[in-house]
PDB file of N, CA and C in Angstrom:
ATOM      1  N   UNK A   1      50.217   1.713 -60.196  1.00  0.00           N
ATOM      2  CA  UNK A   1      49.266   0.868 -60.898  1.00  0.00           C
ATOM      3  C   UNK A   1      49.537   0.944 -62.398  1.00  0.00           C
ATOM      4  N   UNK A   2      48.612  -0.584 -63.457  1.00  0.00           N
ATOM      5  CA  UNK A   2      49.177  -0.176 -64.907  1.00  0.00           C
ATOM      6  C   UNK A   2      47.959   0.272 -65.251  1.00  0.00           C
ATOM      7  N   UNK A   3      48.166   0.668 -66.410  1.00  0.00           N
ATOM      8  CA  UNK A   3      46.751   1.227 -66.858  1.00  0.00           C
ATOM      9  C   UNK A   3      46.969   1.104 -68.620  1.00  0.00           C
ATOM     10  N   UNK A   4      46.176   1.847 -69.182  1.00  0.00           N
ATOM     11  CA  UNK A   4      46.294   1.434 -70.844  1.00  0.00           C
ATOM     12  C   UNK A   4      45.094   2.715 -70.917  1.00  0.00           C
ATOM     13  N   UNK A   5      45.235   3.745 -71.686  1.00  0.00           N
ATOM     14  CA  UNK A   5      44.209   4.780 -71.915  1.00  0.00           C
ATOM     15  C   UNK A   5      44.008   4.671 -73.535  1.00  0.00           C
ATOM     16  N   UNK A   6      42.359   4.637 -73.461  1.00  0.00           N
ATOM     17  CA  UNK A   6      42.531   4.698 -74.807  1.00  0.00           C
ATOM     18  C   UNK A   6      42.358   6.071 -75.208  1.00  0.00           C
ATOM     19  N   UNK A   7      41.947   5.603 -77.089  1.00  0.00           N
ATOM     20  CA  UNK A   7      42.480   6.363 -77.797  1.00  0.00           C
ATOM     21  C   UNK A   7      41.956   7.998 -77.571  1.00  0.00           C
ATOM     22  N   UNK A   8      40.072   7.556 -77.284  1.00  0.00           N
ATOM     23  CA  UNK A   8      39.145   8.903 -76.793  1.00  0.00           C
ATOM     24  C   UNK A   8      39.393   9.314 -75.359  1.00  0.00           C
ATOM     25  N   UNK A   9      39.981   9.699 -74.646  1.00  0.00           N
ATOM     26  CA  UNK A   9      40.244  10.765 -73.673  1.00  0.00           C
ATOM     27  C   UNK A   9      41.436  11.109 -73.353  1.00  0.00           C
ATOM     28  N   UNK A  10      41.290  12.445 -72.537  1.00  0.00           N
ATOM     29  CA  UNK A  10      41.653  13.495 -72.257  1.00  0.00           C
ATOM     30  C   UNK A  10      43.034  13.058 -71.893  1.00  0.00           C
ATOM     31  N   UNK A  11      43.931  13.573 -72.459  1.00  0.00           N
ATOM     32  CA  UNK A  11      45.554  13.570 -72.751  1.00  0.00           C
ATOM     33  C   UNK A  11      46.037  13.897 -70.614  1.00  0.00           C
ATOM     34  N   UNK A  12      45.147  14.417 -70.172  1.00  0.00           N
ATOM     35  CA  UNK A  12      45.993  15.467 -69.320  1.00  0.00           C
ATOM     36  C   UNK A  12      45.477  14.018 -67.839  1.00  0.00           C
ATOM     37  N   UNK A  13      44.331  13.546 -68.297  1.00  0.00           N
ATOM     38  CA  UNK A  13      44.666  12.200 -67.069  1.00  0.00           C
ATOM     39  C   UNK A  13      45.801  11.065 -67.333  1.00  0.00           C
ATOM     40  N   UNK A  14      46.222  11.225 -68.385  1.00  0.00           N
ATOM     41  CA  UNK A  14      47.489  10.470 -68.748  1.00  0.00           C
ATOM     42  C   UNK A  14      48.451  10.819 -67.958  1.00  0.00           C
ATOM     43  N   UNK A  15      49.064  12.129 -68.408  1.00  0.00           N
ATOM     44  CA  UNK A  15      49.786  13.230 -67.496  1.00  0.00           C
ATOM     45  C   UNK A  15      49.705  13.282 -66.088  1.00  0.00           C
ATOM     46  N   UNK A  16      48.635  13.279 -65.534  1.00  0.00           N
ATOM     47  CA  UNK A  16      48.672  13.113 -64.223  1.00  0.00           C
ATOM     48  C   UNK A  16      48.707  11.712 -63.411  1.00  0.00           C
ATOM     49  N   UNK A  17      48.221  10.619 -64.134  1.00  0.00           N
ATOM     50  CA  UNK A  17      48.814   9.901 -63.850  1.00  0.00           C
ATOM     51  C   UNK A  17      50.156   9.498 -63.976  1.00  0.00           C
ATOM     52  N   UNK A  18      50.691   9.843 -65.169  1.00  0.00           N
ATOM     53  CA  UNK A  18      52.114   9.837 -65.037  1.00  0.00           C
ATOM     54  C   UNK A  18      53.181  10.220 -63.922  1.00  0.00           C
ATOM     55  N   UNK A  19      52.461  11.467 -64.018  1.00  0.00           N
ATOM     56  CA  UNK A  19      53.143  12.407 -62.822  1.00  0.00           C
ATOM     57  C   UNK A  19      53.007  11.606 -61.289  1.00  0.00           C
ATOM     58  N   UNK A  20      52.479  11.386 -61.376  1.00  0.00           N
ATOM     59  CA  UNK A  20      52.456   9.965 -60.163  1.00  0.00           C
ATOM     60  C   UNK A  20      52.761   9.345 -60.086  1.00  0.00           C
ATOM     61  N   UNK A  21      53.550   8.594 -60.961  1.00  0.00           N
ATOM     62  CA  UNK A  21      54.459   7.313 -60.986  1.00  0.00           C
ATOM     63  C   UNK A  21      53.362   6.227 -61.394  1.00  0.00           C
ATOM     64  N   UNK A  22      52.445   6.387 -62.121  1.00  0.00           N
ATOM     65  CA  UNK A  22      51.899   5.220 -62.495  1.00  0.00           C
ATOM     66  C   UNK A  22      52.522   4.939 -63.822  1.00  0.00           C
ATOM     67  N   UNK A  23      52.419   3.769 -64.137  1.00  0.00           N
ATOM     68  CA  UNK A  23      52.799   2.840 -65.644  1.00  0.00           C
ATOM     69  C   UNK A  23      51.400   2.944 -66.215  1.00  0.00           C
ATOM     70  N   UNK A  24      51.601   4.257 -67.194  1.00  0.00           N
ATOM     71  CA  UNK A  24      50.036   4.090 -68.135  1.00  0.00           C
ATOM     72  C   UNK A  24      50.772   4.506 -69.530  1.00  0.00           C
ATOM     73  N   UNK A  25      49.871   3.360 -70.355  1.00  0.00           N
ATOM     74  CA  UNK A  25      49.998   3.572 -71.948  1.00  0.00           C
ATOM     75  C   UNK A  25      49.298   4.138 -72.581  1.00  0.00           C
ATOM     76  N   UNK A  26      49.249   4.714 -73.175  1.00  0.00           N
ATOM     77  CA  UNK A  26      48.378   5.552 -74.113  1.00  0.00           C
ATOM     78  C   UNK A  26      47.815   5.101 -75.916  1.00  0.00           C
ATOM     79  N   UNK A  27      46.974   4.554 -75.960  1.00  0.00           N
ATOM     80  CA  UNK A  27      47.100   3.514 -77.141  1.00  0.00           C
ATOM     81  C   UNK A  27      47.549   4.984 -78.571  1.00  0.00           C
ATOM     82  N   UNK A  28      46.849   6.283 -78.014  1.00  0.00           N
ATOM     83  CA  UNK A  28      47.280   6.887 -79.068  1.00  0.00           C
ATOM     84  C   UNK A  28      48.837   6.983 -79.869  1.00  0.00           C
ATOM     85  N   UNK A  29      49.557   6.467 -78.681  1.00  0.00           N
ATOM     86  CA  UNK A  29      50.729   6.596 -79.179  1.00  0.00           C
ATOM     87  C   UNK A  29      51.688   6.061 -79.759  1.00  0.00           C
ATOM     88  N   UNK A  30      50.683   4.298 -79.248  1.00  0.00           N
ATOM     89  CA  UNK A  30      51.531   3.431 -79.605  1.00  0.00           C
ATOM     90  C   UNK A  30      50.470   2.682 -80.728  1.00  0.00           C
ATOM     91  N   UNK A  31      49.142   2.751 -80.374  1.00  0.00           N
ATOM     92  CA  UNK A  31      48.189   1.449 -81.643  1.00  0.00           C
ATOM     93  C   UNK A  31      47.133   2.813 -81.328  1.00  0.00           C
ATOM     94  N   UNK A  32      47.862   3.558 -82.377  1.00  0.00           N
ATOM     95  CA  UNK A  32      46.578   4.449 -82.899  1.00  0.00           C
ATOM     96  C   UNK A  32      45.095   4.125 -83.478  1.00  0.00           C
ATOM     97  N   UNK A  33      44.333   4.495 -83.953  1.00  0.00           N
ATOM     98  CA  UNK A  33      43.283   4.264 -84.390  1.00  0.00           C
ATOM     99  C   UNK A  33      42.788   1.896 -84.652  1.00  0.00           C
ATOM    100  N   UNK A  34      42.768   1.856 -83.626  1.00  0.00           N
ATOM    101  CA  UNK A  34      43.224   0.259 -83.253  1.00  0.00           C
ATOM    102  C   UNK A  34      41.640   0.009 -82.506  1.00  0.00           C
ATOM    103  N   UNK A  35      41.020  -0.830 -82.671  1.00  0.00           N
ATOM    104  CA  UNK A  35      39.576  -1.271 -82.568  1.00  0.00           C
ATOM    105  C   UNK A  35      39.352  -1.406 -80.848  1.00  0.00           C
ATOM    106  N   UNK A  36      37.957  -1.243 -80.735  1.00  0.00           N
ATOM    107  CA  UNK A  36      37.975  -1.374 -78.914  1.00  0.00           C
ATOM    108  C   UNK A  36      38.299  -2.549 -78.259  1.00  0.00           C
ATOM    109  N   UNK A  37      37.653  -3.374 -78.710  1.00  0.00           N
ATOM    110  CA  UNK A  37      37.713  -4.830 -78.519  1.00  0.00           C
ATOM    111  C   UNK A  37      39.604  -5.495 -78.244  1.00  0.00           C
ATOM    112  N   UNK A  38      40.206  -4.711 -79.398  1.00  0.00           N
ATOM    113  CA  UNK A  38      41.973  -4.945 -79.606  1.00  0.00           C
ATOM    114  C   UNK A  38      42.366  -4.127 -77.645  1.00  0.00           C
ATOM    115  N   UNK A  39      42.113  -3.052 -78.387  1.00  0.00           N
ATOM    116  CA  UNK A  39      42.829  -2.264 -76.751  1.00  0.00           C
ATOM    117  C   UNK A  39      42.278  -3.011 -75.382  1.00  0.00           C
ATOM    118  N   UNK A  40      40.558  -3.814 -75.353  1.00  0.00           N
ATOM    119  CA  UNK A  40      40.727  -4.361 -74.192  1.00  0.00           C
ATOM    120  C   UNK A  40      41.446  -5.285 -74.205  1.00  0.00           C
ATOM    121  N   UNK A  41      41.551  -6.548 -75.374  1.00  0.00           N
ATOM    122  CA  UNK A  41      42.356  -7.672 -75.067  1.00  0.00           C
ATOM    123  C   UNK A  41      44.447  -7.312 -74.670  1.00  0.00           C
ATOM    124  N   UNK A  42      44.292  -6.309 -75.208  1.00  0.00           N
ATOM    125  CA  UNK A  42      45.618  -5.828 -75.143  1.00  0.00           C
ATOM    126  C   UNK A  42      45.774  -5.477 -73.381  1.00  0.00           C
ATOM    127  N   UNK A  43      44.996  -4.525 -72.942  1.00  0.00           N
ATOM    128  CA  UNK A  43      44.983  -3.953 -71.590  1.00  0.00           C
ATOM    129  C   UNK A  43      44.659  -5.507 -71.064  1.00  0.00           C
ATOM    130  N   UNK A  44      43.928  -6.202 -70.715  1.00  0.00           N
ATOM    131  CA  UNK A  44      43.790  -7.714 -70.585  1.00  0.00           C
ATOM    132  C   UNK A  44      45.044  -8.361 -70.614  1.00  0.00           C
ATOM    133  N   UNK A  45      45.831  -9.055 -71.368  1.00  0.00           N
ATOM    134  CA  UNK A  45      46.651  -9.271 -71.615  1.00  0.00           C
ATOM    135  C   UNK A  45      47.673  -9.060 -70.988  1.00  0.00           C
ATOM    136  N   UNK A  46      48.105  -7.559 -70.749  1.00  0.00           N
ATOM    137  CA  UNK A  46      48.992  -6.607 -69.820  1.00  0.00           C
ATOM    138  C   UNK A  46      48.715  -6.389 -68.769  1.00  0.00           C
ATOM    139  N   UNK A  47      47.698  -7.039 -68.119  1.00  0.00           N
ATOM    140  CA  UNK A  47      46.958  -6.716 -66.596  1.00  0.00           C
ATOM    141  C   UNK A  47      47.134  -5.037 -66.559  1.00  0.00           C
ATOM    142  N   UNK A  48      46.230  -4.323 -67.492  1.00  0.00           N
ATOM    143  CA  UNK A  48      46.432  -3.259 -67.280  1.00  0.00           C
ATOM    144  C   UNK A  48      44.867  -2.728 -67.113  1.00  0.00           C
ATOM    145  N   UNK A  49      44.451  -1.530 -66.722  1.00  0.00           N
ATOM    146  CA  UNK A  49      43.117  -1.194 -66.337  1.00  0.00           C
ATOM    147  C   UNK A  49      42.829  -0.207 -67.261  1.00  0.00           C
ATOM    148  N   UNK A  50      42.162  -0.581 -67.640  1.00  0.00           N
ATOM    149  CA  UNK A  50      41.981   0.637 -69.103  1.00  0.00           C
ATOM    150  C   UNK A  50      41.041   1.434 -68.178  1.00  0.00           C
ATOM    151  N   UNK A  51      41.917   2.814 -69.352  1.00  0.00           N
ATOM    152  CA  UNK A  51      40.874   4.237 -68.955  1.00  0.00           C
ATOM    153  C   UNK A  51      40.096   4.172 -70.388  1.00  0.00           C
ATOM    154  N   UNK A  52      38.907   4.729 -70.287  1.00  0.00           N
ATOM    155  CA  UNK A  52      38.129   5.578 -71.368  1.00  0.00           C
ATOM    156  C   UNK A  52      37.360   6.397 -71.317  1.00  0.00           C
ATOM    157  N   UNK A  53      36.430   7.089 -71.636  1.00  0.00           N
ATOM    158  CA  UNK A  53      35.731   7.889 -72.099  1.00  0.00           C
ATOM    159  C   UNK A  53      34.408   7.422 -73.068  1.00  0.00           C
ATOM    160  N   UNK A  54      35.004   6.180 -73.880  1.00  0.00           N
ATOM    161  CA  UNK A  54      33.765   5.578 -74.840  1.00  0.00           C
ATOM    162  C   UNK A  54      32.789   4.594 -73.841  1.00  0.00           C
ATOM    163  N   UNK A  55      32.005   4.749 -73.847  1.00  0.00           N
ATOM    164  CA  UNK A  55      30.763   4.216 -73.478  1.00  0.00           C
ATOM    165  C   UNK A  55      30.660   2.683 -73.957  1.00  0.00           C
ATOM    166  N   UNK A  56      31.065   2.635 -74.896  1.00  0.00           N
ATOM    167  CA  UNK A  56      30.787   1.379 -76.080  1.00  0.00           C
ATOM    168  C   UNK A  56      31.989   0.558 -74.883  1.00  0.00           C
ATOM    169  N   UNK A  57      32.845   0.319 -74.124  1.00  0.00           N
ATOM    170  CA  UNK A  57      33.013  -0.777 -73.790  1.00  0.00           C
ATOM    171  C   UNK A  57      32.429  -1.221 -72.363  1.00  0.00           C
ATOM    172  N   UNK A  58      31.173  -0.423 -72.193  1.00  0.00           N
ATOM    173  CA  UNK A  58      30.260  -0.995 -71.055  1.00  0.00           C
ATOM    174  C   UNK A  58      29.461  -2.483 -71.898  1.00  0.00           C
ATOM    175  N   UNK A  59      29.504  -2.424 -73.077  1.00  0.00           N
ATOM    176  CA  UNK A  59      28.927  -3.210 -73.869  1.00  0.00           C
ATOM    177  C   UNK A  59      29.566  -4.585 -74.130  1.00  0.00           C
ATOM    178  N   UNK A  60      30.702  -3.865 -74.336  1.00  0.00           N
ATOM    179  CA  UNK A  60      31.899  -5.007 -73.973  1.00  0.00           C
ATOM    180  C   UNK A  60      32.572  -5.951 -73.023  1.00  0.00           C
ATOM    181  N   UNK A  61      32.365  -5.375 -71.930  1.00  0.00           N
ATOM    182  CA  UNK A  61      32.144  -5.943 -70.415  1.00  0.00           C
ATOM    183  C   UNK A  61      31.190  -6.611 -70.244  1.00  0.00           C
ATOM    184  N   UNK A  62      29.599  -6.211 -70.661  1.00  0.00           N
ATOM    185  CA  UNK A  62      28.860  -6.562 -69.669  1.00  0.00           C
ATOM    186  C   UNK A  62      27.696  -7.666 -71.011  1.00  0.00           C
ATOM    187  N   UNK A  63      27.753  -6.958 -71.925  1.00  0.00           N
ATOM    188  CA  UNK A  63      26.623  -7.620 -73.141  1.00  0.00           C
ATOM    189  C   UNK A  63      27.389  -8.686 -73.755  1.00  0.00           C
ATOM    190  N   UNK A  64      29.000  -8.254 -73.905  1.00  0.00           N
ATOM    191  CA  UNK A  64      29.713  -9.412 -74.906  1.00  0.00           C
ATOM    192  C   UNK A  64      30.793  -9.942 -74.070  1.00  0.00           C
ATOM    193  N   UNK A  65      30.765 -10.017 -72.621  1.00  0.00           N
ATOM    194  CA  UNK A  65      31.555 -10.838 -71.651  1.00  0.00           C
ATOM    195  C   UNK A  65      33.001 -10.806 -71.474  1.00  0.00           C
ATOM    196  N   UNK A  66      33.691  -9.508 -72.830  1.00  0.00           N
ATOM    197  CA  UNK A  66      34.807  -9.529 -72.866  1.00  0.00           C
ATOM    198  C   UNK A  66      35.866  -9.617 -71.566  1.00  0.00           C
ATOM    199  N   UNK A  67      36.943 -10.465 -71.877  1.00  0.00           N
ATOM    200  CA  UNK A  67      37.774 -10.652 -70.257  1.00  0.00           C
ATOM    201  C   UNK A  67      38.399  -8.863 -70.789  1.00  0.00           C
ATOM    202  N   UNK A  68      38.677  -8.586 -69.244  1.00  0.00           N
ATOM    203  CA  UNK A  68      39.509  -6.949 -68.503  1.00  0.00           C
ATOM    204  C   UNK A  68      40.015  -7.268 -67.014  1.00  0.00           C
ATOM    205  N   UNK A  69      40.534  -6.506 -66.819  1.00  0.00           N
ATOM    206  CA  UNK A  69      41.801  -6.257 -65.832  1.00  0.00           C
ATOM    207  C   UNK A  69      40.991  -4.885 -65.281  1.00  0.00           C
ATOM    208  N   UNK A  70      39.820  -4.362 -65.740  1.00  0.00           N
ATOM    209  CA  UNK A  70      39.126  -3.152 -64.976  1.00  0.00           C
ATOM    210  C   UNK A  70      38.905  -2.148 -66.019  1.00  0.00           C
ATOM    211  N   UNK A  71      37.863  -1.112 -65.542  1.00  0.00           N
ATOM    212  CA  UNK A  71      37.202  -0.568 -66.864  1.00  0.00           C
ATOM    213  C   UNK A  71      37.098   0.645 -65.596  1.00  0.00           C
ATOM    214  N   UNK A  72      38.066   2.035 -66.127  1.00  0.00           N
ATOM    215  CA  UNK A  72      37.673   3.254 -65.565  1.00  0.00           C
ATOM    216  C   UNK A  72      37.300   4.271 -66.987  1.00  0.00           C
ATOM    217  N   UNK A  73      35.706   4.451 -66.977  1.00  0.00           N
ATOM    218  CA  UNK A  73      34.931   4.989 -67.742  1.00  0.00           C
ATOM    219  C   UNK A  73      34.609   6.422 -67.056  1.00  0.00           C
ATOM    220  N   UNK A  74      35.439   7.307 -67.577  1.00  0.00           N
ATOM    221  CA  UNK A  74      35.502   8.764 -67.344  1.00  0.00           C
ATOM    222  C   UNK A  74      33.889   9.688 -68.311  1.00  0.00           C
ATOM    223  N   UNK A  75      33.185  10.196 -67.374  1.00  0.00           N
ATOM    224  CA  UNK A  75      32.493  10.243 -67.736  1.00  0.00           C
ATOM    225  C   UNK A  75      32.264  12.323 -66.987  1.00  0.00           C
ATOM    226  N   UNK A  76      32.556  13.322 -67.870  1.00  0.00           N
ATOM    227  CA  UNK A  76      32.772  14.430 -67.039  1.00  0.00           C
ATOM    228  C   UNK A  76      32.408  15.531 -68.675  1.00  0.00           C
ATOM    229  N   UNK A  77      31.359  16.087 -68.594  1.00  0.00           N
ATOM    230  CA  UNK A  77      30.907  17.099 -69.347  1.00  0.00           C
ATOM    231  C   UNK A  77      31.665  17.829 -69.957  1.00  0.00           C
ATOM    232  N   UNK A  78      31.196  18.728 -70.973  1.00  0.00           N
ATOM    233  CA  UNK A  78      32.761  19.335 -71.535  1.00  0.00           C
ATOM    234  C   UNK A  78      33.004  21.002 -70.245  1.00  0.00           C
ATOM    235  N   UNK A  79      31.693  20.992 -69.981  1.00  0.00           N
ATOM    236  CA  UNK A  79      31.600  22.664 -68.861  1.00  0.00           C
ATOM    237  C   UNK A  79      32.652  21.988 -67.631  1.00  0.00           C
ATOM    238  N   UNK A  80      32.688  20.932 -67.270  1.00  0.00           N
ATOM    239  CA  UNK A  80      33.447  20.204 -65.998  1.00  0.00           C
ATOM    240  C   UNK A  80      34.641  19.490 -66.270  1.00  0.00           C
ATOM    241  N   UNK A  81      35.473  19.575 -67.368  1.00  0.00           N
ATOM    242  CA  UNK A  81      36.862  19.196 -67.470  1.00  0.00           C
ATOM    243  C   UNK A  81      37.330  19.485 -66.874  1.00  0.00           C
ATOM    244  N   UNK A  82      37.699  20.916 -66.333  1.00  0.00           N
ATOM    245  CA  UNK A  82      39.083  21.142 -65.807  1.00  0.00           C
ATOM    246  C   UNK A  82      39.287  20.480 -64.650  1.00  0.00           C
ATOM    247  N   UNK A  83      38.680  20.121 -63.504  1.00  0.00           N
ATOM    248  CA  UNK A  83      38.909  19.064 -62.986  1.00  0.00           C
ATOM    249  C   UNK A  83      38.892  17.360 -62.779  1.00  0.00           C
ATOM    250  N   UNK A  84      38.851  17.130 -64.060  1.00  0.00           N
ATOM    251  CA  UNK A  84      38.694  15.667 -64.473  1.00  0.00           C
ATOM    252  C   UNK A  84      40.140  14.693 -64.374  1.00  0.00           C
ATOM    253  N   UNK A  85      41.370  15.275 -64.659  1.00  0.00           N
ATOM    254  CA  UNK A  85      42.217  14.588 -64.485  1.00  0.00           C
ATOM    255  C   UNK A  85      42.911  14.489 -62.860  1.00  0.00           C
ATOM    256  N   UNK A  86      42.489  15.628 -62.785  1.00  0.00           N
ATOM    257  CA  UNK A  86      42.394  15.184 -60.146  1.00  0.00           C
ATOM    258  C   UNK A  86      41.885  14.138 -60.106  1.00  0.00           C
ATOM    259  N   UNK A  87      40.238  14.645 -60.609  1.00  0.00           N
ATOM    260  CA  UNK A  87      39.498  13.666 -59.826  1.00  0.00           C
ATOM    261  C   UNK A  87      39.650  12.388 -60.219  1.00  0.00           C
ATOM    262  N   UNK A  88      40.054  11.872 -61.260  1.00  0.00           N
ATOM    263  CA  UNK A  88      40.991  10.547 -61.737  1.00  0.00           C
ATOM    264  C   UNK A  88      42.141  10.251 -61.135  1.00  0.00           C
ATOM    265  N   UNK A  89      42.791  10.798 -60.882  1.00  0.00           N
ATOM    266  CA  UNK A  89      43.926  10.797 -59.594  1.00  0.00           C
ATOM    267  C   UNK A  89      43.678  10.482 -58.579  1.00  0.00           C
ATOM    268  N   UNK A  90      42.735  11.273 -58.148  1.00  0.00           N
ATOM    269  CA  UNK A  90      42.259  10.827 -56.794  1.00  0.00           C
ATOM    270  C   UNK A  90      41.422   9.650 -56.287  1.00  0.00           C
ATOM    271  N   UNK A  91      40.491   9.236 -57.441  1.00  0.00           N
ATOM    272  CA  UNK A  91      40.064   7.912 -57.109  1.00  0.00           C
ATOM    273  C   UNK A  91      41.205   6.937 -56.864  1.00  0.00           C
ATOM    274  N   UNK A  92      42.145   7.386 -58.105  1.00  0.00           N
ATOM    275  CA  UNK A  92      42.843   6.297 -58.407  1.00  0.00           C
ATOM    276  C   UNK A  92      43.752   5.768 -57.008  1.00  0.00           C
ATOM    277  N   UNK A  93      43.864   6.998 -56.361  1.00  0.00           N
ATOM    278  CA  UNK A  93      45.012   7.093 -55.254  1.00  0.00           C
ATOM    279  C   UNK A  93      44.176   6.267 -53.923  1.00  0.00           C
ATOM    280  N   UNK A  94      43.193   7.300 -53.850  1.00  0.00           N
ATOM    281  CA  UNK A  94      42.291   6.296 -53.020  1.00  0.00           C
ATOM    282  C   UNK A  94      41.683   5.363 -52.926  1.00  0.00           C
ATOM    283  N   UNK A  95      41.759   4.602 -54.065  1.00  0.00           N
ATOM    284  CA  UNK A  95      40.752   2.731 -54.203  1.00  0.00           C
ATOM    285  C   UNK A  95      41.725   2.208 -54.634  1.00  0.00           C
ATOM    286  N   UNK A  96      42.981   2.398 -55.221  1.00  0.00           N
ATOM    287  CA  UNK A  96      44.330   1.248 -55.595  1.00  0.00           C
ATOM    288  C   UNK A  96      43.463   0.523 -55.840  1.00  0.00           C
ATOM    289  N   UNK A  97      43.875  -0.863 -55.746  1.00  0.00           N
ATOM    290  CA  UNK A  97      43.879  -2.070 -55.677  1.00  0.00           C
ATOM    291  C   UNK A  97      42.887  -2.634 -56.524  1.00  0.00           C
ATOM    292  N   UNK A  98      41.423  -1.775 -55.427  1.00  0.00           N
ATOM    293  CA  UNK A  98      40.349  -2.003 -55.249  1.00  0.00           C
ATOM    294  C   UNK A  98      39.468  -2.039 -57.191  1.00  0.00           C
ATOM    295  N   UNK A  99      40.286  -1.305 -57.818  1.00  0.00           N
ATOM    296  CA  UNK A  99      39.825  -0.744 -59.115  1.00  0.00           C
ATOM    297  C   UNK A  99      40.196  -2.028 -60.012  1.00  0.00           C
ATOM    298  N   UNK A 100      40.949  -2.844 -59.513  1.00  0.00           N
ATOM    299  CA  UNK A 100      41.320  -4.223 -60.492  1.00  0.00           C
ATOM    300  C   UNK A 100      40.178  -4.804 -60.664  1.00  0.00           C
ATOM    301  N   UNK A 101      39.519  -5.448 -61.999  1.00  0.00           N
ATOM    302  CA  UNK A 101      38.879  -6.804 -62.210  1.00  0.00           C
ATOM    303  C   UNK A 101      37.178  -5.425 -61.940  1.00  0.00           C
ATOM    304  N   UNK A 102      37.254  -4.345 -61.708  1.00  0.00           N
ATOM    305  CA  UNK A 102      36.091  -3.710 -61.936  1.00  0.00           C
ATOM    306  C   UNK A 102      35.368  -3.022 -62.922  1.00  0.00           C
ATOM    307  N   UNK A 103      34.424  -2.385 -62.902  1.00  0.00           N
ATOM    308  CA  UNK A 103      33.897  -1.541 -63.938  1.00  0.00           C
ATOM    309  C   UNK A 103      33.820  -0.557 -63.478  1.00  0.00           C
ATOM    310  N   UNK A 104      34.282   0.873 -62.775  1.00  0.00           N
ATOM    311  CA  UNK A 104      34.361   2.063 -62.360  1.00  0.00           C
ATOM    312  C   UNK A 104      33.718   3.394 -63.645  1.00  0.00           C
ATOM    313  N   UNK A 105      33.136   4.348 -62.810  1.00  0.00           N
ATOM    314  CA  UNK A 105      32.580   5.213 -63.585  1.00  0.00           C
ATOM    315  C   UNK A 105      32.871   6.579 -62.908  1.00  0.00           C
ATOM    316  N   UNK A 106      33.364   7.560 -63.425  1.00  0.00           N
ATOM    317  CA  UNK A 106      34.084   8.655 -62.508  1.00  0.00           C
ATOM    318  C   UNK A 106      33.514   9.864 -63.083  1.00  0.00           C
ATOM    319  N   UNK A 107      32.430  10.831 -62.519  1.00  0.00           N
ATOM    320  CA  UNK A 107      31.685  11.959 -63.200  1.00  0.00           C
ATOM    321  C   UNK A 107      32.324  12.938 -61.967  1.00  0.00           C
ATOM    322  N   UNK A 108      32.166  13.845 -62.261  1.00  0.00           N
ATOM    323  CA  UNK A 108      31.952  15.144 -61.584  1.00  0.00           C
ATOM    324  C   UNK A 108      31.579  14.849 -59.475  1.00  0.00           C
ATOM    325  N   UNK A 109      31.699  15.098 -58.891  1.00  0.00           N
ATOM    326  CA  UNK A 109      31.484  15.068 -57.526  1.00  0.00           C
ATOM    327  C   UNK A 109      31.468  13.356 -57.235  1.00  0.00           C
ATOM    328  N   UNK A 110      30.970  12.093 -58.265  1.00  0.00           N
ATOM    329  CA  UNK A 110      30.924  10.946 -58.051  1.00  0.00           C
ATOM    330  C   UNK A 110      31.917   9.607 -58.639  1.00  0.00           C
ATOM    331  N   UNK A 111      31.438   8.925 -57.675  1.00  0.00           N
ATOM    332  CA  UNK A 111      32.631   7.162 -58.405  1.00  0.00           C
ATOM    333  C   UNK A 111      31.499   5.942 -58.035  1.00  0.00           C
ATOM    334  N   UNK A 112      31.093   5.786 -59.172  1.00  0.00           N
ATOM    335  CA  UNK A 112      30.672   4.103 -59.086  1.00  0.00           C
ATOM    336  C   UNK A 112      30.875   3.082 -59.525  1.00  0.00           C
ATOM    337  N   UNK A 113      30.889   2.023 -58.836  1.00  0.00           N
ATOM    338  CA  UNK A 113      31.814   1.034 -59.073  1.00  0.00           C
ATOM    339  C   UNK A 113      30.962  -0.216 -59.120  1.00  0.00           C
ATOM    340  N   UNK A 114      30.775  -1.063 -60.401  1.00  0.00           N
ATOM    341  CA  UNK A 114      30.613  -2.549 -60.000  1.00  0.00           C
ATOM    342  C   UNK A 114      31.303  -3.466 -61.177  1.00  0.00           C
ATOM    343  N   UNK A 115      31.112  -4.456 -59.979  1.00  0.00           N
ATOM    344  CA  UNK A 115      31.907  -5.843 -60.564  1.00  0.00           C
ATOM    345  C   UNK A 115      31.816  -6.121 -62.099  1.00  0.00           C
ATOM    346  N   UNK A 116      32.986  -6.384 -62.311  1.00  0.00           N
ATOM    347  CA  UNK A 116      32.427  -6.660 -64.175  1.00  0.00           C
ATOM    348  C   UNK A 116      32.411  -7.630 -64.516  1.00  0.00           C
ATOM    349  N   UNK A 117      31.573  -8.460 -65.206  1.00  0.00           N
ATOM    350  CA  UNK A 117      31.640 -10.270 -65.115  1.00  0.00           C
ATOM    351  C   UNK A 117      32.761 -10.727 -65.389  1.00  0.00           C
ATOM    352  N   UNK A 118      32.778 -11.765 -65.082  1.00  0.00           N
ATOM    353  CA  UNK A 118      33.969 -12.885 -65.270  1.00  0.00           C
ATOM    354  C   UNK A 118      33.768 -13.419 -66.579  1.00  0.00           C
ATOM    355  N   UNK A 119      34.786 -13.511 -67.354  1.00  0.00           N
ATOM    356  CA  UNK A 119      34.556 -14.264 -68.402  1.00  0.00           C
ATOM    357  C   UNK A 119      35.767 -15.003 -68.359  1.00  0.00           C
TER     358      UNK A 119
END
């Protein structure tokens, strides 16, 4: 799968997705400090599924209609990291497909998922 991570999270779900053979970008590396709105149209653009951590593009999806390719919003305490980049793996491994054109939310023991409007 492609993906596009932005700039706020955890380096090591990059890594593990990597390690999997997924195609994920990392905006830190390439459009550092680069606006939210830019990285979705960019991930958009690239049919890619952005990862984050910021909250602020539930706002973006859902209040300001922005078009996405899927929104996985990592959402895992700082006491519950160390297993945050599995359990990102593992959704990822187990819903494929299914994670395109969505709004996904991935905490600790849970995954919820809904549709993100069409724009």
């Amino acid at each position: 799968m492609r993906f596009i991570a932005d700039e706020g999270r955890d380096f090591a779900v990059v890594r593990a997705l990597r390690d999997a053979a997924h195609d994920v970008i990392a905006a830190a590396e390439i459009f550092p400090s680069v606006d939210d709105e830019v990285i979705l149209k960019l991930a958009h653009d690239d049919a890619r599924i952005l990862l984050t951590e910021d909250k602020d593009f539930g706002e973006l999806v859902y209040a300001a209609g922005q078009k996405n390719c899927g929104v996985i919003l990592i959402r895992f305490p700082a006491s519950a990291r160390r297993p945050m980049a599995e359990a990102v793996l593992e959704a990822v491994n187990r819903l494929g497909a299914a994670l395109a054109s969505q709004f996904a939310v991935i905490e600790p023991g849970r995954i919820r998922i809904g549709r993100g409007p069409r724009a």
